[in-house]
Structure formats: structure tokens, C-alpha cells
Protein backbone atom coordinates (compact mmCIF):
# COMPACT_ATOMS: atom_id res chain seq x y z
CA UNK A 1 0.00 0.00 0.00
CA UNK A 2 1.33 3.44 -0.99
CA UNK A 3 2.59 6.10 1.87
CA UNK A 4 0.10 8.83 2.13
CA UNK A 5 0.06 12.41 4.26
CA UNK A 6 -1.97 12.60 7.04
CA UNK A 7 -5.61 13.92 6.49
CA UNK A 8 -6.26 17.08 8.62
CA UNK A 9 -8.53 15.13 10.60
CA UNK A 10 -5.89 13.16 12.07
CA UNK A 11 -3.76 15.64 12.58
CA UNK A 12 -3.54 16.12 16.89
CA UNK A 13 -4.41 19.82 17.23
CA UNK A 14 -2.34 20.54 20.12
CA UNK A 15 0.71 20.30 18.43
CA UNK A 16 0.02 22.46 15.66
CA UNK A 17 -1.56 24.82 18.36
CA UNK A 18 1.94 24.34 20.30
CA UNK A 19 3.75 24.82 16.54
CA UNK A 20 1.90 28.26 15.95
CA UNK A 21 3.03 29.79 19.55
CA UNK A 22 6.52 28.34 19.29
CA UNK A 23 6.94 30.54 16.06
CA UNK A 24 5.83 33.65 18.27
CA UNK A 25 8.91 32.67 20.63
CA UNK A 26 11.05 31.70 17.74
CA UNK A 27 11.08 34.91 16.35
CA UNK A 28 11.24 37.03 19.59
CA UNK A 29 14.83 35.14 19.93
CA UNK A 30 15.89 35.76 16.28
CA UNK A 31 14.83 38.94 15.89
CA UNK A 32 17.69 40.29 17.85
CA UNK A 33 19.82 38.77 15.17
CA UNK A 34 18.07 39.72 12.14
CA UNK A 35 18.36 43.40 13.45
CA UNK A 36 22.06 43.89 14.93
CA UNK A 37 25.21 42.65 14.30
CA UNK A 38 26.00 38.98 16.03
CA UNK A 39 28.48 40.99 18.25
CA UNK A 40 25.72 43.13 19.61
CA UNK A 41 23.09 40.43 19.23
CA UNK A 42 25.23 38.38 21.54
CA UNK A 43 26.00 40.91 24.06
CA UNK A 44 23.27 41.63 26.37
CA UNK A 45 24.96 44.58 29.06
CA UNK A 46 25.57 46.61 25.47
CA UNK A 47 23.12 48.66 23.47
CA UNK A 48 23.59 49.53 19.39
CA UNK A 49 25.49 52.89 20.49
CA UNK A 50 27.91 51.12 22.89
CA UNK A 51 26.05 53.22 25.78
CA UNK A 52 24.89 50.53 28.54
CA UNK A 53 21.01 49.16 27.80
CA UNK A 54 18.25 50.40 29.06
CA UNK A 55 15.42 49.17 31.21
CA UNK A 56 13.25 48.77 28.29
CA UNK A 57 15.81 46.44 26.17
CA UNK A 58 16.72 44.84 29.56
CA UNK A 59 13.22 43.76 30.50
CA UNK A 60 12.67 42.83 26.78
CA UNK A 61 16.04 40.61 26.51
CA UNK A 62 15.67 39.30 30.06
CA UNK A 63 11.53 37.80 29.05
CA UNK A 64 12.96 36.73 25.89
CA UNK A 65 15.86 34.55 27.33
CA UNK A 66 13.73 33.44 30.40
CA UNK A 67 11.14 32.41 28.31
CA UNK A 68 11.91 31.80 24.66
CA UNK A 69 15.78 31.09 24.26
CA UNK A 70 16.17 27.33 23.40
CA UNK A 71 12.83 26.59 24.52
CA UNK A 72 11.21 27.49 21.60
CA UNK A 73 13.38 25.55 19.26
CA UNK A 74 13.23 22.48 21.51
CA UNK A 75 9.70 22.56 21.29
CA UNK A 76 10.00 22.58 17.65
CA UNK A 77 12.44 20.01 17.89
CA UNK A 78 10.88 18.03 19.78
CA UNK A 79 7.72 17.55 17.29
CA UNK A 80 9.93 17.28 14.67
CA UNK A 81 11.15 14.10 15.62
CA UNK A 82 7.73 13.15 16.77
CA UNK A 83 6.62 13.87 13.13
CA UNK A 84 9.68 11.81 11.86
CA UNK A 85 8.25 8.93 14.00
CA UNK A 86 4.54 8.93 12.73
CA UNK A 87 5.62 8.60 9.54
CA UNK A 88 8.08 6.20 9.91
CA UNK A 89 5.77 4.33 11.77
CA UNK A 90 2.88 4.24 9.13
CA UNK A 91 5.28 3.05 6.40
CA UNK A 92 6.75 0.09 8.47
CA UNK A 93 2.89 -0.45 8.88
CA UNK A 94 2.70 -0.79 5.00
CA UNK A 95 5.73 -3.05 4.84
CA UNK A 96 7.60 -0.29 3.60
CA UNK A 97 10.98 0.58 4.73
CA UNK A 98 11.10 5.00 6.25
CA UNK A 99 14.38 5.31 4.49
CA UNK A 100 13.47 6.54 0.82
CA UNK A 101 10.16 8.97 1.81
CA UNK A 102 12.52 10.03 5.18
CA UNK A 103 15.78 10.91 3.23
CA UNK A 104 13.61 12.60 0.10
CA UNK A 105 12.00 15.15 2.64
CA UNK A 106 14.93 15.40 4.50
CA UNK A 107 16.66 16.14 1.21
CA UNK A 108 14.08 18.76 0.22
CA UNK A 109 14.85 20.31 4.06
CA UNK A 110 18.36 20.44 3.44
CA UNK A 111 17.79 22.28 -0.01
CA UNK A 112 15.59 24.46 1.34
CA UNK A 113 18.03 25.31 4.80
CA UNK A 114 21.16 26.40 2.05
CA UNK A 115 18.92 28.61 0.17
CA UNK A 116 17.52 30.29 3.18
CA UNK A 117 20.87 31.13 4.99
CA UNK A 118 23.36 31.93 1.67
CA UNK A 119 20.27 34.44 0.29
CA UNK A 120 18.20 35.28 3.07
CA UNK A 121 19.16 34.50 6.74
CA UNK A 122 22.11 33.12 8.30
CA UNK A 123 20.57 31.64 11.70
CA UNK A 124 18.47 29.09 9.29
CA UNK A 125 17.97 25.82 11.51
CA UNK A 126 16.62 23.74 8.13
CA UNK A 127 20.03 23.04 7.50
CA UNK A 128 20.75 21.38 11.03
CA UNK A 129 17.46 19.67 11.12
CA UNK A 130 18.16 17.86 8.11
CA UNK A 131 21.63 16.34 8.99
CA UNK A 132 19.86 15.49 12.58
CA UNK A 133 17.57 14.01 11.34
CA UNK A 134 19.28 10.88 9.57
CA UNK A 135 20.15 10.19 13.08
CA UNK A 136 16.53 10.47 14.18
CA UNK A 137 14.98 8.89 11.69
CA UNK A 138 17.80 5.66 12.17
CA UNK A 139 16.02 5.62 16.11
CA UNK A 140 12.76 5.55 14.85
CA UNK A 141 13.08 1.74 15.05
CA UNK A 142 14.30 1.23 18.36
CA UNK A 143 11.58 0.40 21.42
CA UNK A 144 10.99 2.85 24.08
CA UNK A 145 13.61 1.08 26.25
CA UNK A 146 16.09 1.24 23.98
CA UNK A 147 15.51 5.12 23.01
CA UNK A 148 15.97 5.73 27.06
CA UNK A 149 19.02 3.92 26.65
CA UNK A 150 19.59 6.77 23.69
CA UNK A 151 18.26 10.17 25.76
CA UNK A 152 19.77 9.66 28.69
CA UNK A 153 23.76 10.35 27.59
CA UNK A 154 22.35 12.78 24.78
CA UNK A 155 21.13 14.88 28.09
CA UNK A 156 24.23 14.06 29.70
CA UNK A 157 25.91 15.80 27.33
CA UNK A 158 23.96 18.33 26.95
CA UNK A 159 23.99 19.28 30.55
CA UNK A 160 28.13 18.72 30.22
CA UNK A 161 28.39 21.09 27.87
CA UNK A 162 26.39 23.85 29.52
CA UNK A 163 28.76 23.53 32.37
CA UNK A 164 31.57 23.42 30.53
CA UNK A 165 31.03 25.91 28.15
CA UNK A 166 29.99 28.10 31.13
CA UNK A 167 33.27 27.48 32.75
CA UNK A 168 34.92 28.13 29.39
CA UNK A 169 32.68 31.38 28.86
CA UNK A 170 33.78 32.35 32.33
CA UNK A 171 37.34 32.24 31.98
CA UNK A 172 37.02 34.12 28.77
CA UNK A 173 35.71 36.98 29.71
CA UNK A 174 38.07 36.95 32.61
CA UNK A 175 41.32 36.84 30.74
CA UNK A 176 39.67 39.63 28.50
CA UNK A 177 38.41 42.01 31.39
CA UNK A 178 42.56 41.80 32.47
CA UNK A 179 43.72 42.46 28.77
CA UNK A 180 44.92 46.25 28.31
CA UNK A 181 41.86 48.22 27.09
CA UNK A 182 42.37 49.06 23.32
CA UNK A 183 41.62 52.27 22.37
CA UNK A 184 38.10 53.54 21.41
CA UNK A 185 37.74 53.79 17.57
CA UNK A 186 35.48 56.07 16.15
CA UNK A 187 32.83 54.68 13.61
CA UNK A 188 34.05 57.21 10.49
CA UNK A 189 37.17 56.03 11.31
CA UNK A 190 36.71 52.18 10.21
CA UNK A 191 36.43 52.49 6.34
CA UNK A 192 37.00 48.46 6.24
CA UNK A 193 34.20 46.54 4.47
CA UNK A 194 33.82 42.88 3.33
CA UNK A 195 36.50 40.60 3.78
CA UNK A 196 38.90 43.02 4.80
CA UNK A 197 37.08 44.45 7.92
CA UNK A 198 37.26 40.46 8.56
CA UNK A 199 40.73 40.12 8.46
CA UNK A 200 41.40 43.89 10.01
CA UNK A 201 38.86 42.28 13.30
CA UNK A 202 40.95 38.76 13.39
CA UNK A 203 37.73 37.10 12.17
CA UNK A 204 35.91 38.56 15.89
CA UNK A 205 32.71 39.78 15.33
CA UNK A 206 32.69 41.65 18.64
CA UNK A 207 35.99 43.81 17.28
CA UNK A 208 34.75 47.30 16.55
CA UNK A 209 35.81 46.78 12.71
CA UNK A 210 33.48 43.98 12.06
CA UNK A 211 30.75 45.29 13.43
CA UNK A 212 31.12 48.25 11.59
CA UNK A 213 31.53 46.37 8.49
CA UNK A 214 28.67 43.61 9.26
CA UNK A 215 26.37 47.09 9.92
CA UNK A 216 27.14 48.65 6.41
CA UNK A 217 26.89 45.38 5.02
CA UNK A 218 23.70 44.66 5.53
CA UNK A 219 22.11 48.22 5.91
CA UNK A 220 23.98 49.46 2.74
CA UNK A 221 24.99 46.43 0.67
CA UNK A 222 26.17 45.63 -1.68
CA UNK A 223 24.67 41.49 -1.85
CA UNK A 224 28.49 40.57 -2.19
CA UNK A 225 29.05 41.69 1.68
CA UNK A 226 25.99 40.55 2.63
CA UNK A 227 26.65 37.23 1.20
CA UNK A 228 29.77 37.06 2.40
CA UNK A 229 28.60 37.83 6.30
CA UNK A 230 25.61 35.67 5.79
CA UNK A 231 28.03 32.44 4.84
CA UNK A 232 30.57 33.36 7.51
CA UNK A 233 28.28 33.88 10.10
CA UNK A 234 26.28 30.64 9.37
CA UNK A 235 29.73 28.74 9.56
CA UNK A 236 30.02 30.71 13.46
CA UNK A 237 26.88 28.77 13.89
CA UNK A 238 27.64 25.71 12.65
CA UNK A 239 30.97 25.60 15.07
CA UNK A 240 28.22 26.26 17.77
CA UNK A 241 25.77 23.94 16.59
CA UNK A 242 28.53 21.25 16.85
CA UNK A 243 29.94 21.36 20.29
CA UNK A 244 26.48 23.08 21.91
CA UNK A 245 23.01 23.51 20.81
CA UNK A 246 22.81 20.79 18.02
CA UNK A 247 22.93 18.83 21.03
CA UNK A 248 19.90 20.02 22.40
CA UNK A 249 17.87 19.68 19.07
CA UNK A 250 18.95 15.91 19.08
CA UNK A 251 18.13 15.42 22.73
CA UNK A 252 14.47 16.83 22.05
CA UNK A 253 14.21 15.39 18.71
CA UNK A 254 14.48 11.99 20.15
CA UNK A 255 12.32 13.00 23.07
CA UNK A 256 9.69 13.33 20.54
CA UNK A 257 10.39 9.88 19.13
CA UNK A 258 10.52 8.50 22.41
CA UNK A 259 6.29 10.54 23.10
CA UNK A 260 5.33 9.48 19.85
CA UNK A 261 5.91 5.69 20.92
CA UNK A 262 4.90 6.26 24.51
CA UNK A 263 1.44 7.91 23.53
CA UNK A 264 2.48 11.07 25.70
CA UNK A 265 0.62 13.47 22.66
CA UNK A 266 -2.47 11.09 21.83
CA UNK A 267 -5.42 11.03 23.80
CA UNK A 268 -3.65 8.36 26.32
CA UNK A 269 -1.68 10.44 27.04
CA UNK A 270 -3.80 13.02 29.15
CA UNK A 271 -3.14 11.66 32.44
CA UNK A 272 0.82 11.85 31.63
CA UNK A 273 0.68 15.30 30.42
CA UNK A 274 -0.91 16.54 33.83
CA UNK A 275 1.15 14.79 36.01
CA UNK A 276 4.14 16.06 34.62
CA UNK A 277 3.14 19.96 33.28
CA UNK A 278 3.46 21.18 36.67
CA UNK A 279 6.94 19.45 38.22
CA UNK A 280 8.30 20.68 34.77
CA UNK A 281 7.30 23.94 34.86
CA UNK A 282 8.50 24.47 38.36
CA UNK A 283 11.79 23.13 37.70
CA UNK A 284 11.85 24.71 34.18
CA UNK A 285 11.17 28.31 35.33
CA UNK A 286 13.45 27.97 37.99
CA UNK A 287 16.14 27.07 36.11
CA UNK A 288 15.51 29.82 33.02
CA UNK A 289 14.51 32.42 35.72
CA UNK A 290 17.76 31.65 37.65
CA UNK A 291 19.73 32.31 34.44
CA UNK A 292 18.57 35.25 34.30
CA UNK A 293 18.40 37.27 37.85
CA UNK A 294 22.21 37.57 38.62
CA UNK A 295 22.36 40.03 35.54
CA UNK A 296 20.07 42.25 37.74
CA UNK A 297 21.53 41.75 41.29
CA UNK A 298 25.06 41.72 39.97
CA UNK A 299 24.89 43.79 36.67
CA UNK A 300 24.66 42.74 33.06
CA UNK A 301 28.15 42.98 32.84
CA UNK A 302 29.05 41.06 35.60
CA UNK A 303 31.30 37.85 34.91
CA UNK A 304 29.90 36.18 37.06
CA UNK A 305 26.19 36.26 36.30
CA UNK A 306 27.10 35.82 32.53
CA UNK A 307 28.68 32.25 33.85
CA UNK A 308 24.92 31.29 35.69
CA UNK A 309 23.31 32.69 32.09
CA UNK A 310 25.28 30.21 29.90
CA UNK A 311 25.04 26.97 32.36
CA UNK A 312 20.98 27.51 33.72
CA UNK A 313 19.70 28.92 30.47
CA UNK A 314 20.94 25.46 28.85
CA UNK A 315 20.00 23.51 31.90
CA UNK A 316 16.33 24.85 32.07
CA UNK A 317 15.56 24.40 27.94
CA UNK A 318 15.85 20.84 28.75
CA UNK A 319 12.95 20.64 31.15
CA UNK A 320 10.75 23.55 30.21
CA UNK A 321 10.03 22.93 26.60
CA UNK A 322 8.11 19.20 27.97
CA UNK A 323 6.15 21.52 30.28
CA UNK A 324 4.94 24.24 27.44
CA UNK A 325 4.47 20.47 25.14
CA UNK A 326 2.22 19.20 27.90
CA UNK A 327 0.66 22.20 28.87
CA UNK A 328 -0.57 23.34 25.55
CA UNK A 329 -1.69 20.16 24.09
CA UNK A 330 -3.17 18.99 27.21
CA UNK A 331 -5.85 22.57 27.30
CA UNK A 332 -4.68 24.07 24.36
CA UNK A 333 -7.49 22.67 22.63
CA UNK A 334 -10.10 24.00 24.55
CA UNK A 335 -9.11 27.74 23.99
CA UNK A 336 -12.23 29.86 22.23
CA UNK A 337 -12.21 29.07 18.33
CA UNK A 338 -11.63 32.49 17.82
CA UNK A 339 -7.95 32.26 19.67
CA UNK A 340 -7.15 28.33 19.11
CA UNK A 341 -8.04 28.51 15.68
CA UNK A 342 -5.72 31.04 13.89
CA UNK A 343 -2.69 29.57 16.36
CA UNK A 344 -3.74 25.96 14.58
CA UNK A 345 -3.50 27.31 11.27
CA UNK A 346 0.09 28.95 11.91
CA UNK A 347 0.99 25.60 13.39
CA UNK A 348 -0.56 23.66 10.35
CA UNK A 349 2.46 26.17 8.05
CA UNK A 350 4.67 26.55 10.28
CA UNK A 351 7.25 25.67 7.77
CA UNK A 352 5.97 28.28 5.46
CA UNK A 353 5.87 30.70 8.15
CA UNK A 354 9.27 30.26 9.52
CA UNK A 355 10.53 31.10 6.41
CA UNK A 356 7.88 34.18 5.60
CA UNK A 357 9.54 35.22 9.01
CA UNK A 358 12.93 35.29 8.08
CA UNK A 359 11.48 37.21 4.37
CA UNK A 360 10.07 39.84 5.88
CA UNK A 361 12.47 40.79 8.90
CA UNK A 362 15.22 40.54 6.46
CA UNK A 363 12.98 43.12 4.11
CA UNK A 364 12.72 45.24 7.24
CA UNK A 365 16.49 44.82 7.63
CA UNK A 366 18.34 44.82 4.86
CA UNK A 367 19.37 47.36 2.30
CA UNK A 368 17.04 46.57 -0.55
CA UNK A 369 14.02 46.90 2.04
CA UNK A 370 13.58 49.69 4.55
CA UNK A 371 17.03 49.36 5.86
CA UNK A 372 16.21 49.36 9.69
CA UNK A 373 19.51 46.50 10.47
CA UNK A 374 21.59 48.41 12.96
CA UNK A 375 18.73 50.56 14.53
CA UNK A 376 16.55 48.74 16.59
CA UNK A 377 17.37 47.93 20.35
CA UNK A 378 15.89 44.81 21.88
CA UNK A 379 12.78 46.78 22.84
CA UNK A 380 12.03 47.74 19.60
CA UNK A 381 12.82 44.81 17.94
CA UNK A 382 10.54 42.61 19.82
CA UNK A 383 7.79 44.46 18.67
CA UNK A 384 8.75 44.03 15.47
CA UNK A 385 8.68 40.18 16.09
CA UNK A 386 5.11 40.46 17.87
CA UNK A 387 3.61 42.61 14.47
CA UNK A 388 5.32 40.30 12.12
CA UNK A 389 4.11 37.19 13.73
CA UNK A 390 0.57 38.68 13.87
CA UNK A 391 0.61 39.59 10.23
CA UNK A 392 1.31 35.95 9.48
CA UNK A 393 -0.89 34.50 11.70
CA UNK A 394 -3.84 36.65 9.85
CA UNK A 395 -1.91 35.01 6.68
CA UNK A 396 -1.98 31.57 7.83
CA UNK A 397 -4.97 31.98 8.84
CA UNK A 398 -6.63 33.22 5.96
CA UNK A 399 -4.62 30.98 3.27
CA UNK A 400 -6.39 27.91 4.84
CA UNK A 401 -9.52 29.07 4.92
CA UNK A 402 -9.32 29.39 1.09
CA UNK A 403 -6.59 26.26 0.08
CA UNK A 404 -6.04 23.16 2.28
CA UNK A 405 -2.10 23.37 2.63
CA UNK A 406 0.39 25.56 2.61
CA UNK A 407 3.24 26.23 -0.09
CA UNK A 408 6.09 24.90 1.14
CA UNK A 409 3.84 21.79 2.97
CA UNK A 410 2.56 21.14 -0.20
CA UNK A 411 6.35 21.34 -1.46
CA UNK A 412 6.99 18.89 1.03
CA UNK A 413 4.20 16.46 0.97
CA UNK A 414 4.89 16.66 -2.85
CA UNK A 415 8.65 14.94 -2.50
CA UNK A 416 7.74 12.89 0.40
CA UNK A 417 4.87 10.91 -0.62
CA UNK A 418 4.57 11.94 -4.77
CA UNK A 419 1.77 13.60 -4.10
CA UNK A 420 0.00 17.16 -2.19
């Protein structure tokens, strides 16, 4: 029997609830990248003019890191590989093996992921997915025993390398705080651009020169120099993606293998979902709130509460993104139609929508749009991130009350099964 998509009425509703809201917190995390230099972005004590932050971007970067920072993605993660399991699991069901449908839309991912950060974006997570999930998709197989067997050291080293890229992080910006302060450059001063402000900043994109040349770049052009940033910084994530965060997509991608075969999002699953939502929202929130409340007591600049940040902000997306999961599908559903049903929708494209995000803060951004990259603090910017995720909710929203799918779905169904 042939592989077909899943008809809309078997689709589970909280996760494409859960799908639409994670987009909300995807893009309150990105947009600080889509709108500054990674220097800046990555800096939270500085604002765009060097001058400390105020309260306004400090309230906005502290909810956004409490809240959203790899907790979003997880959850994203997570029903990725859950949606990597159903499937594999209906084809074995036909006698047919997951490898040629999994591979063809993991193909189309990883085509898709290249395209989005060489012309559009640089923090594109297509590009990881795809790789991880040839790993995934190889667990799909394995009984729920055996995937334990499979979490557990995956979380071990994720919580390894929060510590010890905390520690790391730590004696970094020690060694730096006793280096002899270099002089302050003034911004007409650094004429560098391209691959030359690169070499002139010793390939640092903190260094006044890159930033500079990142800026103009971007906010000026020409595509050459945005191209050439755009690869660059993609390879900076890659290096990070590597030895940090890729292994806290894997860890939640095989979490949501391991729900798919435990039942945790089907109906059997109820009685699961509210034991746990509460224990892991305690623990979650303490963790991500603790990562965040030394920058307050002890500064943003402190050393010391920039240490906690790195080590609790990793420790707590490992327990609060199974909270928000069990939490939203559990009463998700029972929100008025008028609220659950345009978050469903987004959910139901949230591939299209990611990448509509990326489209239209990059128009925002960039020089062949309005030109705003370089001007927006945190504050700003996240309102920016709540209009833009409005306007394509009302999209979503309103493209599936007229069609069935969405674009790139469609796309995707299209390679996966030979048909939309």
C-alpha cells in the first residue's frame, strides 16, 4: 500500500496549536539577530550605540531569554522528531521501509536550509534539522527502552556542555576584562568593508571593525558583503551547533520519538501530560529564571552572572520545553475558536511561516528593504517580532480558509509521498 500524508482530521491539534506559539517565541529570539550585528546580538549589558542598555531592552532581553531562548526551538524540535516517527511508523505499517520517503523530505529540508541562509538568513535551523535528522529517523526503530538507553547520555551531554562551556565562557571573559583596554575607535574612522574588515577584526565579530563592516553590510549592501557575512556567520553557527546547541535539538528530537511511541501526545496520554506539566514547569522556570536574575543583582556585565546565564539557560531548555508540550496540548485545545483557531493554522504552516519570518524581517532589515539592520534595540525589535508574527498568523490563517495546505507543505508532501 502506498505512503500517504496525514488527512487534517488526524492531525492532533495541540501540536500544531503548540507549533503556531513556538513561532511567536522563535522569532522574539531571532529577531535580535536579524536586526544587529552577532556581536551586539550576543551581548546583552551593550546597546547599538555602545552606551549601557536600558530598562526597556533589559526587561525585553531578560523575558525573551527566560522564556523563549532554546525553549522554543526544543519545542519545535521536539515535534519534529515526533513527526519523523509517525511517519516512519505508518510506512513500516505498509511493509515499507522509512528510508526513501525520510531521506527525500529530508533532502528537500536540506535544499531548502542552504537557500535560506546563503540568500536570506544566516541563523536558518533547516540546515541542522536535516543532517539530525538521519540520526533520528535511524532511532525511529528502536523500542521505548532502547531510546531511554539513547536520551539519557544525549542529556548528559547536553547538561556537560552547559557547564563546561559556562566554565569556558567564564574564563574568557576573565582573561579579557585583564587584557589592556584598546583604544576607542570612532565609527568614520573604520572604512574596512567585506573581507577586509574580517581580516582587520581577526575574524571577531565583537571587534569594533566587524561590526562596523557587518552594519554597512547589511544596511547598505552591496549582496556581495551581505553574502559574504551571511556564509561566515552561518559557519560561526555551525561551530556552535557542533559542540552546543545541536545537542539540544537531538536530545528533544528523540524525546519526541521517544512521546510518539509512549502515547504522551495522543489522547492516552492526558493523564501523563498533567502529572508532569506542573513538576516541569516548576523546575523549568526555575532554572531559566535563575539564568537570568544575577544580571540584575550583579549587573549585566558582571562575569559572574554571565557564567549562571550560559550553564541555567541550557539547563532549564531541557525541562521547560516538555512543560509548554504538555501544557498546551493537554488545554490548548479548549481555547475559544476564535484564539485556538488562527494559532492551529500557523501551526498547520509553520514551515511556510518560519521562512515568511525570516522574508520579511530581512525586508525590514536589509538594504534593498527599509534598511532598519543596525537601529533597533531589543525593545524595539521585539515588537517588530510580535507585528510580524501577527501579520502571518492573519496570513496563515486566511490561506487555509481558502486552500487546504500551505506552499512549502505542499512542497513537502509533494517529494515525500509523490503527491499534495
Amino acid at each position: 500500500m502506498a505512503l500517504a500524508p496525514l488527512a487534517t482530521a488526524e492531525r492532533i491539534r495541540g501540536i500544531d496549536l503548540a507549533r503556531g506559539i513556538a513561532l511567536l517565541g522563535i522569532l522574539f529570539v531571532n529577531v535580535r539577530f536579524f536586526f544587529a550585528p552577532l556581536g551586539f546580538a550576543m551581548n546583552p549589558d551593550v546597546a547599538l550605540d555602545g552606551s549601557a542598555r536600558g530598562t526597556a531592552d533589559a526587561l525585553a532581553w531578560t523575558f525573551t531569554e527566560a522564556l523563549f531562548t532554546y525553549k522554543c526551538i526544543s519545542l519545535f524540535s521536539m515535534f519534529f522528531g515526533f513527526g519523523l516517527a509517525v511517519q516512519a511508523a505508518r510506512a513500516r505499517e505498509r511493509g515499507v521501509s522509512p528510508w526513501p520517503s525520510g531521506l527525500r523530505r529530508l533532502g528537500l529540508l536540506l535544499a531548502v536550509g542552504v537557500v535560506h541562509w546563503s540568500l536570506i538568513w544566516y541563523g536558518d535551523i533547516l540546515t541542522s534539522y536535516a543532517f539530525l535528522g538521519v540520526v533520528v529517523l535511524a532511532c525511529t526503530g528502536l523500542s521505548t527502552n532502547a531510546l531511554r538507553w539513547c536520551i539519557v547520555p544525549v542529556a548528559g551531554v547536553v547538561a556537560l556542555v552547559a557547564i563546561v562551556g559556562a566554565g569556558l565562557y567564564g574564563l574568557g571573559a576573565t582573561l579579557e576584562a585583564q587584557a589592556p583596554a584598546e583604544a576607542e575607535i570612532a565609527a568614520s574612522e573604520l572604512t574596512e568593508r567585506g573581507f577586509d574588515a574580517m581580516l582587520a577584526a581577526q575574524f571577531n565579530p565583537y571587534d569594533p571593525a566587524w561590526l562596523e563592516a557587518e552594519r554597512a553590510a547589511f544596511r547598505e549592501g552591496p549582496f556581495t558583503d551581505a553574502l559574504l557575512f551571511r556564509c561566515v556567520n552561518f559557519a560561526f553557527g555551525t561551530v556552535a551547533a557542533i559542540f552546543s546547541y545541536g545537542w539540544q535539538s537531538l536530545l528533544m528530537m528523540l524525546c519526541g520519538v521517544y512521546a510518539f511511541k509512549a502515547g504522551f501526545f495522543g489522547p492516552g496520554g492526558s493523564a501523563t501530560r498533567r502529572r508532569i506539566a506542573m513538576p516541569a514547569l516548576a523546575i523549568g522556570l526555575a532554572l531559566s529564571v535563575g539564568s537570568v536574575l544575577p544580571a540584575w543583582l550583579l549587573g549585566f556585565d558582571s562575569v559572574a552572572a554571565q557564567v549562571v546565564h550560559v550553564a541555567l539557560l541550557s539547563l532549564g531548555a531541557m525541562v521547560l520545553p516538555v512543560a509548554y508540550a504538555a501544557i498546551i496540548l493537554e488545554w490548548g485545545p479548549r481555547l475559544p475558536a476564535w484564539i485556538a483557531t488562527p494559532l492551529e493554522r500557523t501551526g498547520r504552516m509553520s514551515f511556510t511561516v518560519y521562512l515568511l519570518e525570516s522574508v520579511a524581517c530581512t525586508a525590514l532589515a536589509s538594504w534593498w528593504g527599509l534598511a532598519w539592520f543596525g537601529s533597533l534595540d531589543d525593545a524595539q525589535a521585539a515588537v517588530v517580532a510580535l507585528c510580524v508574527w501577527l501579520a502571518l498568523v492573519i496570513f496563515a490563517t486566511a490561506w487555509l480558509a481558502v486552500l487546504p495546505i500551505g506552499p512549502f507543505e505542499w512542497a513537502w508532501r509533494r517529494v515525500t509521498y509523490g503527491r499534495g
